[in-house]
Protein backbone atom coordinates (compact mmCIF):
# COMPACT_ATOMS: atom_id res chain seq x y z
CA UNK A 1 -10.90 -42.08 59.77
CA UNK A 2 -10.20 -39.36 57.45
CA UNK A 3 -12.23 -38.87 54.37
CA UNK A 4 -10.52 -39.97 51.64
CA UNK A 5 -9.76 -36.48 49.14
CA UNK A 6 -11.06 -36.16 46.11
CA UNK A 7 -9.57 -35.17 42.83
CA UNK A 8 -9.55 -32.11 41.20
CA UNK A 9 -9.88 -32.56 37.69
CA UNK A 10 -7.27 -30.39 35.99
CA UNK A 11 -8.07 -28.09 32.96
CA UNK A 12 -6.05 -29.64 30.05
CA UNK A 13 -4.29 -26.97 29.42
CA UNK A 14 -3.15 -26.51 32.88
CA UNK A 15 0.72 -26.23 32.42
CA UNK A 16 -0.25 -23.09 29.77
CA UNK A 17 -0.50 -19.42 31.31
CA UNK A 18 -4.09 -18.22 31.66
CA UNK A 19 -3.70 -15.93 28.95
CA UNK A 20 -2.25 -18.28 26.15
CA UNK A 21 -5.57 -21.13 27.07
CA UNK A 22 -7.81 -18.08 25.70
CA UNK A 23 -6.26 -17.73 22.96
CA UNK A 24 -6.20 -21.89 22.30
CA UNK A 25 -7.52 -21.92 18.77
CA UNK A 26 -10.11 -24.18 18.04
CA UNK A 27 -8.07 -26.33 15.15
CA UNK A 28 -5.52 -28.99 15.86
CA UNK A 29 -1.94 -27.88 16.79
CA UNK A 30 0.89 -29.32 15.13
CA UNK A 31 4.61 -29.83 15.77
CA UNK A 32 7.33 -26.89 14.01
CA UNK A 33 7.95 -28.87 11.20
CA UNK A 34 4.68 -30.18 10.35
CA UNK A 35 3.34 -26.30 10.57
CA UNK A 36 6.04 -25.11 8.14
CA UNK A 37 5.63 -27.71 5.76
CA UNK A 38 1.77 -26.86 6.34
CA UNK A 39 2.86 -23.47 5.31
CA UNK A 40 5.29 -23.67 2.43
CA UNK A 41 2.70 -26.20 0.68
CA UNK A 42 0.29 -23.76 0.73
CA UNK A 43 2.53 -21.02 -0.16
CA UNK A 44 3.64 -22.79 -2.98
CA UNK A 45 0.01 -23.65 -4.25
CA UNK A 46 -0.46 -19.95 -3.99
CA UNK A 47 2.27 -18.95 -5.49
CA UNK A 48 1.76 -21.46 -8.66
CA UNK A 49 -1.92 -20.06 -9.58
CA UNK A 50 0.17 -16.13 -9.03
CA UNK A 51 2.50 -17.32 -11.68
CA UNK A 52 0.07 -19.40 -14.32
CA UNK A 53 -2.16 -16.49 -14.89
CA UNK A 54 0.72 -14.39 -16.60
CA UNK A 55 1.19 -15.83 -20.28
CA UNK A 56 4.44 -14.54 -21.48
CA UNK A 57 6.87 -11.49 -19.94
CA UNK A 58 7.02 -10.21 -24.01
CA UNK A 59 3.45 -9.15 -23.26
CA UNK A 60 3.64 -7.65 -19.75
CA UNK A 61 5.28 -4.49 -18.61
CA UNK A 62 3.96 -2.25 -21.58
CA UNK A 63 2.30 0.30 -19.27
CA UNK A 64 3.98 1.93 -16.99
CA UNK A 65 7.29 0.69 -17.22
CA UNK A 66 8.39 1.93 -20.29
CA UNK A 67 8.22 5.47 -19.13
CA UNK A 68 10.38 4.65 -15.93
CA UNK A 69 12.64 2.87 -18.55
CA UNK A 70 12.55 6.06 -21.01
CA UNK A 71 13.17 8.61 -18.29
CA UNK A 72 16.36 6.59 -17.12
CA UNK A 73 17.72 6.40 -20.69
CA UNK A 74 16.53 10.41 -21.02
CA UNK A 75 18.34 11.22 -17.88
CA UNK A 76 21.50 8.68 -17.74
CA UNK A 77 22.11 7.82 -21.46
CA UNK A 78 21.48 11.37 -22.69
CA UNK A 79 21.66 13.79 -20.11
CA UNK A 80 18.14 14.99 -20.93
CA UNK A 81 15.18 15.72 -18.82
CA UNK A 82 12.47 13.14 -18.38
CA UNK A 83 9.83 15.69 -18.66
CA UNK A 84 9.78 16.56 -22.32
CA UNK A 85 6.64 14.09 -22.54
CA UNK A 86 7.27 14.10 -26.97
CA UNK A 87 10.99 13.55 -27.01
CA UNK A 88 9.93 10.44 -24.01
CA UNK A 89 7.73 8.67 -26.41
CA UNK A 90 10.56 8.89 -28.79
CA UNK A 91 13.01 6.41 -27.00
CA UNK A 92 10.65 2.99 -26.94
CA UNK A 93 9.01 4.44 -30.47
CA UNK A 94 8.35 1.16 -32.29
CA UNK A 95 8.37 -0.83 -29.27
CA UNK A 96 5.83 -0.39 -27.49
CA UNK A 97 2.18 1.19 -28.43
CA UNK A 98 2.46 3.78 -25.88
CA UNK A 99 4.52 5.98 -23.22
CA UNK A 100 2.56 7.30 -20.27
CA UNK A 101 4.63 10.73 -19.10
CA UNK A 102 7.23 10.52 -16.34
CA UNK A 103 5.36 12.14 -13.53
CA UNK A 104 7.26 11.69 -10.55
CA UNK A 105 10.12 14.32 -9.07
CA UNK A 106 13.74 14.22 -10.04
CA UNK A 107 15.15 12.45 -6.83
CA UNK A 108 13.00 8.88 -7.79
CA UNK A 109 15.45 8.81 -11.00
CA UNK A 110 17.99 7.58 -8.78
CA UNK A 111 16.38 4.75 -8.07
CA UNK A 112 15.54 4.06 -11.82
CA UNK A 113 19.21 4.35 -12.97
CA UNK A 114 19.48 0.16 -13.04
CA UNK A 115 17.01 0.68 -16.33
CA UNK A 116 19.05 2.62 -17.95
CA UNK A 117 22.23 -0.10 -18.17
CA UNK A 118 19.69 -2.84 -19.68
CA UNK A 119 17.77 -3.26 -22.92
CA UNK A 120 14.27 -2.70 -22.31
CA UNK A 121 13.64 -6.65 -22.94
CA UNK A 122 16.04 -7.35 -20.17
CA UNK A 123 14.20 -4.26 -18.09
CA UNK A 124 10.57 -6.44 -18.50
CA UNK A 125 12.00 -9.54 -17.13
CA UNK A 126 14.19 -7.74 -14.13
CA UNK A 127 11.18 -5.73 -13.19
CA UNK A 128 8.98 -8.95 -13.18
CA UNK A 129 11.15 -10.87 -11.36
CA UNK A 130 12.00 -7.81 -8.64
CA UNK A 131 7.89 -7.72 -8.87
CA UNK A 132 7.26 -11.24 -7.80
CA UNK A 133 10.41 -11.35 -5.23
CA UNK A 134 9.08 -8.36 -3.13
CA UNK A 135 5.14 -10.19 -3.63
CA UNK A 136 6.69 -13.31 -2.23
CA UNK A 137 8.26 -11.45 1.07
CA UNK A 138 4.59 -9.43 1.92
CA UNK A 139 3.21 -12.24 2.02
CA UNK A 140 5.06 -13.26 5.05
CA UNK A 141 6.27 -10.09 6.25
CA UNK A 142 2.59 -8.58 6.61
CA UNK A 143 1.03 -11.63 8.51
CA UNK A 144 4.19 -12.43 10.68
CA UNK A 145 5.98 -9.12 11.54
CA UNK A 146 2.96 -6.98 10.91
CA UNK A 147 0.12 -9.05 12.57
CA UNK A 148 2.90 -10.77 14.76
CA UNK A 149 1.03 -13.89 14.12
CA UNK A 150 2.35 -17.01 15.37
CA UNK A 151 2.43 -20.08 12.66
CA UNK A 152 1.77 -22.57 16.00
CA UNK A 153 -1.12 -21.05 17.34
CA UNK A 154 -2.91 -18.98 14.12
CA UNK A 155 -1.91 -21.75 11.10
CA UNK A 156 -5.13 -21.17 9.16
CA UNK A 157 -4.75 -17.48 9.79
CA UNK A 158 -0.75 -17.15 8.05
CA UNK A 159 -2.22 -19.22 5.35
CA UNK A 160 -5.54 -16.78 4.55
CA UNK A 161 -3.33 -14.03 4.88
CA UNK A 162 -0.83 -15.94 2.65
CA UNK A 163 -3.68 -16.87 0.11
CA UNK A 164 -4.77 -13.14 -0.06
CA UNK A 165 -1.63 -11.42 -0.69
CA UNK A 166 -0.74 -13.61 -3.47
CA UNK A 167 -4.39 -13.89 -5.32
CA UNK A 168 -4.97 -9.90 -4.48
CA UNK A 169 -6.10 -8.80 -8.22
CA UNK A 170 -4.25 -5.58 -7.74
CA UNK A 171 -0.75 -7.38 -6.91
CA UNK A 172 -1.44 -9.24 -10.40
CA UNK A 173 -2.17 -5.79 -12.00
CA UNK A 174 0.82 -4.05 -10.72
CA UNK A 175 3.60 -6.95 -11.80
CA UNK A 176 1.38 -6.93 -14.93
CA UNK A 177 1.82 -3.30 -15.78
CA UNK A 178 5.22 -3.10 -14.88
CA UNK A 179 4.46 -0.41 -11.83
CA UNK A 180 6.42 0.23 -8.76
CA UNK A 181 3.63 -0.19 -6.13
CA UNK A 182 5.21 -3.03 -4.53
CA UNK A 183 8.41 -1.18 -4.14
CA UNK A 184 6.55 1.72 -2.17
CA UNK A 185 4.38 -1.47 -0.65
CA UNK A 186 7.48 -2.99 1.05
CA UNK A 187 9.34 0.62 1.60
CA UNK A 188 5.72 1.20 3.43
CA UNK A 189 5.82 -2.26 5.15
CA UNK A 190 9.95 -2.06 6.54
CA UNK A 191 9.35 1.46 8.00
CA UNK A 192 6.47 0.19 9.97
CA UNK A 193 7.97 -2.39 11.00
CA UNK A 194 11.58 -1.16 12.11
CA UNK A 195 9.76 1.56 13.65
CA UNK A 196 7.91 -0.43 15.99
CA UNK A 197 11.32 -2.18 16.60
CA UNK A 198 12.89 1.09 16.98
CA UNK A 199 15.33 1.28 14.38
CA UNK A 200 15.02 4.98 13.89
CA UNK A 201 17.64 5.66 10.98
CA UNK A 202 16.39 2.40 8.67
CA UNK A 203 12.80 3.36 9.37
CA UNK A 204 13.08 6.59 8.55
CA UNK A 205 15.37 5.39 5.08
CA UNK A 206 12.73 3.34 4.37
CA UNK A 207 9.91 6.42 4.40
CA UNK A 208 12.06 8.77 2.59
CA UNK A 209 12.17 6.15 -0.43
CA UNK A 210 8.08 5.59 -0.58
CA UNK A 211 8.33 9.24 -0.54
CA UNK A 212 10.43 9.61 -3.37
CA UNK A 213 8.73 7.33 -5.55
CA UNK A 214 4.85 8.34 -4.82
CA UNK A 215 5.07 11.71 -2.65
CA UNK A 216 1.30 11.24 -0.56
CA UNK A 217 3.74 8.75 1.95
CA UNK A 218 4.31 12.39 3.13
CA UNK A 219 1.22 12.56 5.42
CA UNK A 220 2.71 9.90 7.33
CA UNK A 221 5.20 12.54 8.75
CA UNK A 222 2.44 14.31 10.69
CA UNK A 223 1.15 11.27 12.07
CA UNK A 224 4.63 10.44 13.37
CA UNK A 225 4.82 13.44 15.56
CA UNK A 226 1.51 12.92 16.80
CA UNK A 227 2.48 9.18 17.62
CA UNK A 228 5.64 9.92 19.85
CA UNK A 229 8.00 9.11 17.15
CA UNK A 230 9.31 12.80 16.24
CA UNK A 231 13.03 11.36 15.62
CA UNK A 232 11.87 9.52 13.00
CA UNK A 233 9.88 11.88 11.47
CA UNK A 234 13.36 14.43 11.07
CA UNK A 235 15.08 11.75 10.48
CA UNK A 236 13.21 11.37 7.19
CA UNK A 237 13.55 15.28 6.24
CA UNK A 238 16.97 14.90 6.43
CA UNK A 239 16.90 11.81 3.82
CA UNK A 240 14.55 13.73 1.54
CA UNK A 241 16.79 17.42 1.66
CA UNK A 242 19.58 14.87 0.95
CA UNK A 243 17.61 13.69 -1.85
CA UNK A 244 17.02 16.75 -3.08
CA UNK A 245 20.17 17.70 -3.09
CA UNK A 246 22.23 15.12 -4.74
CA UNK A 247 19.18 15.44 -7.35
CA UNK A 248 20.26 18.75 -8.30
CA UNK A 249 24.28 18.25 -8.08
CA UNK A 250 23.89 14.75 -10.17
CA UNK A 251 21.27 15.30 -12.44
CA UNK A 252 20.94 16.93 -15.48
CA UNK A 253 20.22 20.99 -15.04
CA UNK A 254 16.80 22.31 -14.91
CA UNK A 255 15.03 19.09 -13.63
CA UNK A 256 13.48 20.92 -10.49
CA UNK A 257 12.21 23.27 -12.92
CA UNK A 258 10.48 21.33 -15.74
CA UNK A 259 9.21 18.85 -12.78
CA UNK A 260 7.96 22.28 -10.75
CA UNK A 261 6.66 24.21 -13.94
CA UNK A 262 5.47 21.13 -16.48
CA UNK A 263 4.41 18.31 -13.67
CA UNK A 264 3.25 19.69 -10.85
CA UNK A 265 0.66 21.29 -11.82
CA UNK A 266 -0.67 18.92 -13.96
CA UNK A 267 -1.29 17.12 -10.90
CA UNK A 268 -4.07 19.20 -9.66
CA UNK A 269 -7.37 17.87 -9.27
CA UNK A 270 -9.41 17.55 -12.51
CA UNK A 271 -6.52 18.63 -14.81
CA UNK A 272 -5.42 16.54 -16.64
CA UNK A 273 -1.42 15.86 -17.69
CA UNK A 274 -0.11 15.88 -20.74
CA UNK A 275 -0.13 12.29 -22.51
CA UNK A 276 -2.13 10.70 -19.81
CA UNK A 277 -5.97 9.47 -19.06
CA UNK A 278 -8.25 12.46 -18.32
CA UNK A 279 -9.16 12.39 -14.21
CA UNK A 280 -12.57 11.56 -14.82
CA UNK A 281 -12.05 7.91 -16.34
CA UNK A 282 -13.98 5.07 -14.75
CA UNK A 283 -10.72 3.46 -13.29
CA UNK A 284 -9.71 6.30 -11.48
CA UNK A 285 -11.19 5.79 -8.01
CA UNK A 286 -9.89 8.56 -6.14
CA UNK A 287 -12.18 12.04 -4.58
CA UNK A 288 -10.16 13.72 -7.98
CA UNK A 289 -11.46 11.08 -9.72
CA UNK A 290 -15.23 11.31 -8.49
CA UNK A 291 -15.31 15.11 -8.63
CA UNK A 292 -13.77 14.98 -11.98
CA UNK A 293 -16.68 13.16 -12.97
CA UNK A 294 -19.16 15.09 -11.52
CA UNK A 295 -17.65 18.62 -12.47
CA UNK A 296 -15.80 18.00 -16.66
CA UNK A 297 -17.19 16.69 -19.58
CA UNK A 298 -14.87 13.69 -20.66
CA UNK A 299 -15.62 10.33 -21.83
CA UNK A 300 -16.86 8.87 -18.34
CA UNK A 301 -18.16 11.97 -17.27
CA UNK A 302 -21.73 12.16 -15.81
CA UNK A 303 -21.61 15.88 -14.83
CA UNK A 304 -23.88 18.01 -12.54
CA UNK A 305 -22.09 21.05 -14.04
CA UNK A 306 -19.74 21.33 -16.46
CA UNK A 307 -17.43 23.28 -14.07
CA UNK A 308 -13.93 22.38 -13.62
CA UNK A 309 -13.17 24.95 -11.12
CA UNK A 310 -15.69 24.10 -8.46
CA UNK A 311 -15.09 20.71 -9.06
CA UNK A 312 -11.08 21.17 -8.26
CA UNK A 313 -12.38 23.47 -5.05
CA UNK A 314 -14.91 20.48 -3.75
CA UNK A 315 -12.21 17.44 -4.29
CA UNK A 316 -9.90 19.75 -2.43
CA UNK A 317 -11.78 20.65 0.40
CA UNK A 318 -13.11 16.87 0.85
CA UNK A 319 -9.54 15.92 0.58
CA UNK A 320 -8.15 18.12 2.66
CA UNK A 321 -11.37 17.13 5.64
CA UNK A 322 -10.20 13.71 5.07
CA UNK A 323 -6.58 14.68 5.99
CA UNK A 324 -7.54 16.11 8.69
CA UNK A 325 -9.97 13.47 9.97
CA UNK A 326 -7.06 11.04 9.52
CA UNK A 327 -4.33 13.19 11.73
CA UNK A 328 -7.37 13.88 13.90
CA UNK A 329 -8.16 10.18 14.73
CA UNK A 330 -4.44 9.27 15.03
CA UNK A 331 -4.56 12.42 17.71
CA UNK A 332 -7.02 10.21 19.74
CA UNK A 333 -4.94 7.11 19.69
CA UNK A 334 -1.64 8.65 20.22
CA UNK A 335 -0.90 7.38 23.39
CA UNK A 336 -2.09 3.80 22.82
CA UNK A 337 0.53 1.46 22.95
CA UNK A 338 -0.01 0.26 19.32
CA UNK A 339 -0.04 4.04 17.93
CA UNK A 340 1.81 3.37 15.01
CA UNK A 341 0.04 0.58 13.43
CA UNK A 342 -3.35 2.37 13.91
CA UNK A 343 -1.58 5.58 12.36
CA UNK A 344 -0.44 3.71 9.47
CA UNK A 345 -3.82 1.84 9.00
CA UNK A 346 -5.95 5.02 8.92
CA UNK A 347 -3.52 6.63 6.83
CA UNK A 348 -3.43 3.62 3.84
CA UNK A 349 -6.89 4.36 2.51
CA UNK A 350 -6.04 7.88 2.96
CA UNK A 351 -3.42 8.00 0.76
CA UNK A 352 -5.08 6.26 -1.60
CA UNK A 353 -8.51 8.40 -1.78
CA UNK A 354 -6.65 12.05 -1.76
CA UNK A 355 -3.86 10.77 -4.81
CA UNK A 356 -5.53 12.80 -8.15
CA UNK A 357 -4.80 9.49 -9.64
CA UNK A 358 -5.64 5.94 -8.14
CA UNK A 359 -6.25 2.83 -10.37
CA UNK A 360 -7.12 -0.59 -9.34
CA UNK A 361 -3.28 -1.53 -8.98
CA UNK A 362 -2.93 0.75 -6.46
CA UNK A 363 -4.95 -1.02 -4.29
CA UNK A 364 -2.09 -3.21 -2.77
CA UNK A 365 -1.41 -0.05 -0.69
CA UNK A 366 -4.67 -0.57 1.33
CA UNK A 367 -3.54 -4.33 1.81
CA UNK A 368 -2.14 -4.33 5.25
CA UNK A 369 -5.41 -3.17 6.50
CA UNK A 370 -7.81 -5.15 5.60
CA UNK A 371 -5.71 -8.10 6.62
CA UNK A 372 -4.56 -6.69 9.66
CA UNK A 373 -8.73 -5.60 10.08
CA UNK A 374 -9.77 -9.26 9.29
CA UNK A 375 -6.83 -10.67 11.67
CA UNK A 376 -8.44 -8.66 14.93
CA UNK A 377 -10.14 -9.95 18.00
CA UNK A 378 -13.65 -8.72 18.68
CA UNK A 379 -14.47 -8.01 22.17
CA UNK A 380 -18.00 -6.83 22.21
CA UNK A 381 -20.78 -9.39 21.17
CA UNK A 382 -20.86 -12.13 18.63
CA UNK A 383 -23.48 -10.78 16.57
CA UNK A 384 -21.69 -7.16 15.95
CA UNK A 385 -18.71 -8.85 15.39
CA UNK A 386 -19.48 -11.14 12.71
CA UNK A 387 -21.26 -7.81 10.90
CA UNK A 388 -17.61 -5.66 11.36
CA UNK A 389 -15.69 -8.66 9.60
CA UNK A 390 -18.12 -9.08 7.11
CA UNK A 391 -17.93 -5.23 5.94
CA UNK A 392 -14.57 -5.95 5.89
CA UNK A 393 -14.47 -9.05 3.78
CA UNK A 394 -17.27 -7.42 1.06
CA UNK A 395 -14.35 -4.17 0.92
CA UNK A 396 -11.64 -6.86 0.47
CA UNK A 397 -13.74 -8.40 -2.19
CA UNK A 398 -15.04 -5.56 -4.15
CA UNK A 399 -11.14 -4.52 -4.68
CA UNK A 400 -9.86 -8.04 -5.19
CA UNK A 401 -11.82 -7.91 -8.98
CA UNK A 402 -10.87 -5.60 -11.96
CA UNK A 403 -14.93 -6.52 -13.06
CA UNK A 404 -15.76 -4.12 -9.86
CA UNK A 405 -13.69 -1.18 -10.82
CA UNK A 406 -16.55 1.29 -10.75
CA UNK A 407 -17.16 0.65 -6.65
CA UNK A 408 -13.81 0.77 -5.28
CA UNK A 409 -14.75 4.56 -4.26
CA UNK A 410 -17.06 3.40 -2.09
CA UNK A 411 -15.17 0.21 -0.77
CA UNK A 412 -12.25 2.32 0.14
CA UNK A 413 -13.98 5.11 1.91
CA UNK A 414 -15.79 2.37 3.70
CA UNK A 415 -13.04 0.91 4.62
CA UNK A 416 -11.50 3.98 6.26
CA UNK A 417 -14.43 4.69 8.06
CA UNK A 418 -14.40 0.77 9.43
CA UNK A 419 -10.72 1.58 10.67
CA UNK A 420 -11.47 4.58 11.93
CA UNK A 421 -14.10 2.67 14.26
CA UNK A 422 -11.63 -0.23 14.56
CA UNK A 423 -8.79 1.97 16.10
CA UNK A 424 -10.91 3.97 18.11
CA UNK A 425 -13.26 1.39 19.31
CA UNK A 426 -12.22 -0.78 22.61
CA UNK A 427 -14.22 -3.81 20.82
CA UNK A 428 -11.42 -3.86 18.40
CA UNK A 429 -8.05 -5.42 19.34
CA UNK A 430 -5.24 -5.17 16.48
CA UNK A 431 -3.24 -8.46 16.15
CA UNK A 432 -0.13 -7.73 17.67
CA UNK A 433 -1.86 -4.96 19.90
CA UNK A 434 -1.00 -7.54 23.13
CA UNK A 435 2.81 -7.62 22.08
CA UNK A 436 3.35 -3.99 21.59
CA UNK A 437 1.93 -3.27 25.34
């Protein structure tokens, strides 16, 4: 008589392809529309505590906006340049208690002329509400197109990543002041992502604008040729000559030429431009900032030498080594499948340590990486792992709090060299690394 076969017991997860049981997370699944309404209830709790820390619109937006606001009337109302930093303070005189100088080149006016058609009491409340719009789309754009993450199988990841974007201190700061960084932020975040998808013109659209509006975007273009994606990086010359050149045909005369002569070089490390904070100041977090510091005698200064010269030569050599570290390391990785999002994670901190000025607002630009740092798979062993995400996690903290201004030099450089391990490493998988194979 034949022995009678015994049964196999089958895995439950048997029907699932290998590679989708080991990634089974360890929480419950749930069905499509219990995971959305998961999601949008926590969105919405989020998005409550972003909106009940602002007290009234009146009070916000008296920082930087006013000089975008001022320029556009300067430029648009009466065919003025933006750069004559006393006749600027004249147009909100009585308004506001201050106007910080128009800094940035003539081709970002174009994307200011909107101001110039509104009182500025209308300006505060469309620049909130364009603000919180574009705060509300990172949130899901960075975790779900960036990190690919899937709201099935990573719930409780979409909603930490949710959480952070929207209680991020420096996204408060920035709708708070009235600043553009979440316009460069999601210019920043829709290049990266079209050009992962391909879409060479829009990508490339995209760049040109986040280099219109804050200029260091332009190290990106280097990393672009190094990454395969050459098209793109013409594609956004073109933009920017195009730029340029309606800018002189459309704008008032002599704009290149106030903006070359009066701005420019006010932007050079530890000089400091007319009508704004001297480099040295405590908030300014950036290798101009820490040199300036070291190397002037200001109000935050704790000098070594009163020297501004050497200290202008150091910030620009360190700056310029961590340039070329950054093109360097996205060298290494250029023929990894996932070359772009390691290029553009290396190059966030980057841009934000070489600027002569960075304040704690302009921290949102280092966002995407620590999420998308905090969102990857180790590989090697548990123990180094758990240390990697925690160095992580202390960086995300120390820049989440305005009451930690003083380290963010040191959480940001950190946090460039953890990405430079992280993108370098083979212990380090990106999210979204396995879908860009």
């Amino acid at each position: 008589m034949a022995k009678k076969r015994s049964k196999v017991p089958q895995p439950v997860n048997a029907d699932l392809p290998a590679a989708d049981v080991k990634t089974q997370s360890p929480f419950p699944e749930f069905g499509p529309r219990t995971t959305w309404a998961i999601l949008l209830g926590a969105f919405t709790l989020f998005f409550m505590r972003y909106i009940l820390q602002f007290n009234s619109i009146d009070d916000m937006s008296n920082m930087d906006l006013p000089s975008f606001y001022s320029g556009s009337v300067r430029v648009f109302i009466n065919g003025a340049s933006p750069y004559n930093f006393p006749e600027l303070a004249k147009v909100l005189e009585g308004q506001v208690t201050r106007t910080y100088p128009y800094l940035y080149p003539p081709p970002s006016l174009f994307l200011f002329y909107p101001l110039s058609l509104l009182s500025f009491a209308q300006a505060k409340v469309a620049f909130f509400g364009l603000n919180t719009l574009l705060l509300a789309l990172l949130a899901w754009i960075i975790p779900l197109r960036l990190c690919r993450l899937s709201p099935s199988r990573n719930l409780w990841m979409v909603i930490f990543c949710l959480g952070m974007t929207m209680l991020f201190g420096p996204m408060a700061e920035t709708v708070r002041n009235g600043q553009v960084n979440l316009v460069v932020l999601s210019c920043l975040v829709l290049f990266w992502d079209l050009a992962k998808t391909g879409r060479n013109y829009s990508s490339a659209f995209f760049l040109a604008l986040a280099i219109i509006l804050k200029t260091y975007p332009v190290v990106l273009l280097p990393m672009l040729l190094l990454s395969g994606r050459g098209r793109v990086a013409l594609l956004t010359v073109l933009f920017l000559v195009l730029a340029l050149a309606s800018s002189i045909l459309l704008l008032p005369e002599n704009l290149w030429e106030d903006w070359l002569l009066k701005v420019a070089p006010s932007g050079s490390y530890t000089r400091e431009p007319e009508g704004l904070f001297a480099p040295s100041t405590i908030g300014n977090q950036s290798i101009n900032g820490l040199f300036s510091r070291l190397f002037t005698a200001e109000e935050w200064s704790s000098p070594i030498k009163i020297d501004p010269p050497v200290g202008a030569w150091l910030a620009t050599l360190s700056a310029g080594l961590l340039v070329f570290l950054t093109i360097f390391a996205t060298f290494l990785t250029r023929k990894d499948a996932n070359a772009l999002d390691k290029s553009m994670l290396i190059s966030l901190p980057c841009i934000y340590l070489i600027a002569p000025f960075s304040w704690f607002h302009h921290l949102v630009y280092v966002l995407p990486t620590l999420i998308m740092l905090l969102c990857a798979d180790w590989r090697g062993g548990p123990t180094s792992g758990v240390i990697f995400q925690a160095l992580v996690l202390v960086a995300a903290l120390t820049m989440s709090f305005w009451i930690m201004l003083d380290t963010e030099f040191v959480a940001v450089i950190g946090l460039w060299g953890l990405t430079a391990y992280a993108i370098l490493s083979p212990k380090v998988e990106l999210p979204g690394a396995a879908a860009s194979a």
